[in-house]
N, C-alpha and C. Protein backbone atom coordinates (compact mmCIF):
# COMPACT_ATOMS: atom_id res chain seq x y z
N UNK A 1 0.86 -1.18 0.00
CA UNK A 1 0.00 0.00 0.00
C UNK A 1 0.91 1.24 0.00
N UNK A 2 0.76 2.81 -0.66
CA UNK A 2 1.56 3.13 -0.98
C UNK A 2 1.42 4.27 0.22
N UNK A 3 2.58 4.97 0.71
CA UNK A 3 2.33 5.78 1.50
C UNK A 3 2.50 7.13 0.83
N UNK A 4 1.50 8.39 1.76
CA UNK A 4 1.12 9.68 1.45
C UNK A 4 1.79 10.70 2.21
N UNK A 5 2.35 11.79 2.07
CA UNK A 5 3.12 12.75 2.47
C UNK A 5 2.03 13.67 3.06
N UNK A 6 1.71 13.97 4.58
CA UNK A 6 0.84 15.44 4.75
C UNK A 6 1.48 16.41 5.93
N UNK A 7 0.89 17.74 5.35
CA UNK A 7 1.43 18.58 6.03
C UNK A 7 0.47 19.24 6.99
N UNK A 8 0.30 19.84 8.01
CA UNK A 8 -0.98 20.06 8.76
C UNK A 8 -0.50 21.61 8.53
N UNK A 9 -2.01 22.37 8.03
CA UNK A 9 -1.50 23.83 7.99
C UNK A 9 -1.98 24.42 9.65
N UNK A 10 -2.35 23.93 10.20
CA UNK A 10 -2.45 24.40 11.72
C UNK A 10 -0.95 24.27 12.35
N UNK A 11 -0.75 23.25 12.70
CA UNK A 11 0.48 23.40 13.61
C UNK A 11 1.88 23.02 12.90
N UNK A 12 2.29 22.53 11.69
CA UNK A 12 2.80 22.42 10.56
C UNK A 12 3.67 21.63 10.72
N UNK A 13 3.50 20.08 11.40
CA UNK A 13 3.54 18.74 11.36
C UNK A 13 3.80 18.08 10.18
N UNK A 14 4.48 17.44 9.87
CA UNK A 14 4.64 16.54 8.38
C UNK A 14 4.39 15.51 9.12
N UNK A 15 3.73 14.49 8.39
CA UNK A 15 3.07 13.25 8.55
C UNK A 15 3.18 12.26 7.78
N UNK A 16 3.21 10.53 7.71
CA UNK A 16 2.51 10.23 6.16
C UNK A 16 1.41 9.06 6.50
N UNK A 17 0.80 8.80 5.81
CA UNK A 17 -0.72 7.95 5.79
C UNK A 17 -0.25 6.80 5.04
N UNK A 18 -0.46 5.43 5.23
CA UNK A 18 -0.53 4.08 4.42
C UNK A 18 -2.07 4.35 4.05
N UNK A 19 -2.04 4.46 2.47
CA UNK A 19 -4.04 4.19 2.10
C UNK A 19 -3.92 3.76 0.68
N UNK A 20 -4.82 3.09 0.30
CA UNK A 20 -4.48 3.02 -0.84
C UNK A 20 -5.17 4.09 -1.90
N UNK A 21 -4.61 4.09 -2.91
CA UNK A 21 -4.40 4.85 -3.73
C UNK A 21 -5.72 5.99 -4.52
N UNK A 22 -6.73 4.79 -4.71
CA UNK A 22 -8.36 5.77 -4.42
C UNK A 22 -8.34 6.63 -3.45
N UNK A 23 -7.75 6.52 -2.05
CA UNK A 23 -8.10 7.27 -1.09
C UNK A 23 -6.74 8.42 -0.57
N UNK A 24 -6.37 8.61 -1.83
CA UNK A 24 -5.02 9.12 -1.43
C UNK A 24 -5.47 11.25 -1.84
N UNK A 25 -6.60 11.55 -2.49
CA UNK A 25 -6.61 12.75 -2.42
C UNK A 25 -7.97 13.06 -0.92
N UNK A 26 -8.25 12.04 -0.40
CA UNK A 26 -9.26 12.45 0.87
C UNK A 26 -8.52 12.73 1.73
N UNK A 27 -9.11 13.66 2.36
CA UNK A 27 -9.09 13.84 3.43
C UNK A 27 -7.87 13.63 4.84
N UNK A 28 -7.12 14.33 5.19
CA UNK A 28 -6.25 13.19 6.44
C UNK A 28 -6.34 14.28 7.57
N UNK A 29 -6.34 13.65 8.39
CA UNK A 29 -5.95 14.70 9.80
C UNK A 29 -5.14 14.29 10.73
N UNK A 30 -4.33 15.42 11.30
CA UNK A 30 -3.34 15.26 11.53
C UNK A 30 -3.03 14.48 12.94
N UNK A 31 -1.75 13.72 13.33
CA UNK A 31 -2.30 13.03 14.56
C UNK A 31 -2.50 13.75 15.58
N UNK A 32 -2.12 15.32 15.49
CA UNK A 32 -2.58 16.26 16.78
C UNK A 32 -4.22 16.00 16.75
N UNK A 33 -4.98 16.11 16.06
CA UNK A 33 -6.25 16.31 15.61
C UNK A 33 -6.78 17.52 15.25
N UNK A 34 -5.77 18.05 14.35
CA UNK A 34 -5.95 18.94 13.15
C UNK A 34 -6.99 18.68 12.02
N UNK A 35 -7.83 18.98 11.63
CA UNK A 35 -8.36 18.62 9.87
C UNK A 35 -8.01 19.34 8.95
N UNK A 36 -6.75 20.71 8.79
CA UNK A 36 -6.34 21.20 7.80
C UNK A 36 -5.17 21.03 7.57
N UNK A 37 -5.39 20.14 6.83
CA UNK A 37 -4.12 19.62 6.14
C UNK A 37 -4.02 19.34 4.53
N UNK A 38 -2.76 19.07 3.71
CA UNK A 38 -2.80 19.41 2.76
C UNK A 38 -1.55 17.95 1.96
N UNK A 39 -1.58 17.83 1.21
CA UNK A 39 -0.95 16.93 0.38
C UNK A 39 0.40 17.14 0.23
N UNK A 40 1.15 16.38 0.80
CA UNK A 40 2.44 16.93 -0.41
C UNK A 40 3.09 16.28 -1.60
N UNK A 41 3.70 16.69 -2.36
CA UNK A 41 4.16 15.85 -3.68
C UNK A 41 5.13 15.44 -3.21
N UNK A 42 5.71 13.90 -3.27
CA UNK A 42 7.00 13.49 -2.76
C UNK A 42 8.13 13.02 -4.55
N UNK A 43 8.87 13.40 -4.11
CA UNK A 43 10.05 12.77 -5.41
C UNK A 43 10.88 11.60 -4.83
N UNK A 44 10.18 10.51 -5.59
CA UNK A 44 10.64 8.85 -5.51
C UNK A 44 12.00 8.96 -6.07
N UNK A 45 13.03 8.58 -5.04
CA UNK A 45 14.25 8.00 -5.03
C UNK A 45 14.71 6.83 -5.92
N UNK A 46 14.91 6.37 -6.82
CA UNK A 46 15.31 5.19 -7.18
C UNK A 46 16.75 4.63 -7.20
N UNK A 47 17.36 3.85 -6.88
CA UNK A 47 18.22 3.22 -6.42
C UNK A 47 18.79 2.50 -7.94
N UNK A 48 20.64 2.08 -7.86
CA UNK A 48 20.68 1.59 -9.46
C UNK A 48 21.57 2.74 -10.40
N UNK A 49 21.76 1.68 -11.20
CA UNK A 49 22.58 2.04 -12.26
C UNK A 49 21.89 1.33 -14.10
N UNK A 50 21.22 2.15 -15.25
CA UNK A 50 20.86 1.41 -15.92
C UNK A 50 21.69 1.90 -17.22
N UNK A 51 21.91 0.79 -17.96
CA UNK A 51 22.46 1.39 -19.42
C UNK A 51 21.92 0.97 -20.67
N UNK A 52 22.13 1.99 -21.88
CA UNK A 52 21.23 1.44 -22.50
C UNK A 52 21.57 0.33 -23.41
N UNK A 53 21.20 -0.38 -24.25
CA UNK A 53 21.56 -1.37 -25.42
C UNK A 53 22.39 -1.02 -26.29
N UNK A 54 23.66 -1.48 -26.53
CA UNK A 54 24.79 -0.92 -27.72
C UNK A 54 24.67 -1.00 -28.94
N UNK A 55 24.50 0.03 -29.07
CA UNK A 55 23.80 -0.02 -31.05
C UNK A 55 24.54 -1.50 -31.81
N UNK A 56 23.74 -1.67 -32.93
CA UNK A 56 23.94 -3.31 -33.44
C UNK A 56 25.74 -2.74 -34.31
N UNK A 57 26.47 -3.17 -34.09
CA UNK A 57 27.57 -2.93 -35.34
C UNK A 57 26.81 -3.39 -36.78
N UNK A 58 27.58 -2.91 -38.00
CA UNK A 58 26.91 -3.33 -38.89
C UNK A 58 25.93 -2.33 -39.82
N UNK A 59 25.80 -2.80 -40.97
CA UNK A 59 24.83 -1.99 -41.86
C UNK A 59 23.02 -3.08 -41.66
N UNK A 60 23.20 -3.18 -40.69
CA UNK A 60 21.75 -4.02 -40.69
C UNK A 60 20.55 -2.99 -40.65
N UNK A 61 20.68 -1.80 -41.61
CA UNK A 61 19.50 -1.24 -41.68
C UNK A 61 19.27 -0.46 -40.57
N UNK A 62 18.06 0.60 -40.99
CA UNK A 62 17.50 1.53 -40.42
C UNK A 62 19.00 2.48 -39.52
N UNK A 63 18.17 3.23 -38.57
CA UNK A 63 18.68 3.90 -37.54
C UNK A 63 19.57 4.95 -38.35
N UNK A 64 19.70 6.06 -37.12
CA UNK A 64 20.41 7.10 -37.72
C UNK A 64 19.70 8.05 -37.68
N UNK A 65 19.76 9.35 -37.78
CA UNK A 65 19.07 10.81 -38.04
C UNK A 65 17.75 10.89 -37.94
N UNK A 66 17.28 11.29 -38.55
CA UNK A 66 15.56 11.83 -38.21
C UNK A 66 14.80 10.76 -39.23
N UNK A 67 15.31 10.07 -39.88
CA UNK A 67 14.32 9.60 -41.09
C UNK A 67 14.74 8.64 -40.93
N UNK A 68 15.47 7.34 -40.32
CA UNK A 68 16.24 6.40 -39.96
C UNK A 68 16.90 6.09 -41.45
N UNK A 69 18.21 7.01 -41.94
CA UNK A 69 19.24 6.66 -43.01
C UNK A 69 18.68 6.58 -44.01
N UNK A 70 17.54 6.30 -44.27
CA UNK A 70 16.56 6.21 -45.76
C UNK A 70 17.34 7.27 -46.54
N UNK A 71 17.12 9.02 -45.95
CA UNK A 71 17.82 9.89 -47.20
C UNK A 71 18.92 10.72 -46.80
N UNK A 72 19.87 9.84 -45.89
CA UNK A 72 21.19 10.62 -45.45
C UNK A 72 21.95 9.64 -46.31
N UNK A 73 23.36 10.43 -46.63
CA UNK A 73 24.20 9.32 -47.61
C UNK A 73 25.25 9.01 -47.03
């Protein structure tokens, strides 16, 4: 279940909620027992290293510029 970032605009508490995802723009209050509170946007961390696929050696067609080599010479 994914967890939710909130901020209480009363006493200005950061919080976060386990809910799932339908219920993620309702409502939360804060554990003081605040009810104005507000959402925050969180930026997911991802972990890792990825690379991409090494172009094919070779004239095996396509790829290249905007038109894939069709009218570059």
């Amino acid at each position: 279940m994914p967890r939710y970032e909130y901020r209480c605009r009363t006493c200005g508490d950061t919080f976060e909620l386990s809910r799932p995802m339908a219920e993620s723009s309702a409502p939360a209050d804060c554990p003081a027992g605040h009810d104005d509170t507000v959402k925050l946007l969180s930026a997911v961390a991802v972990g890792g290293t990825t690379t991409a696929p090494a172009p094919k050696a070779g004239g095996g067609g396509g790829g290249g510029g905007c038109c894939g080599g069709g009218c570059c010479g």
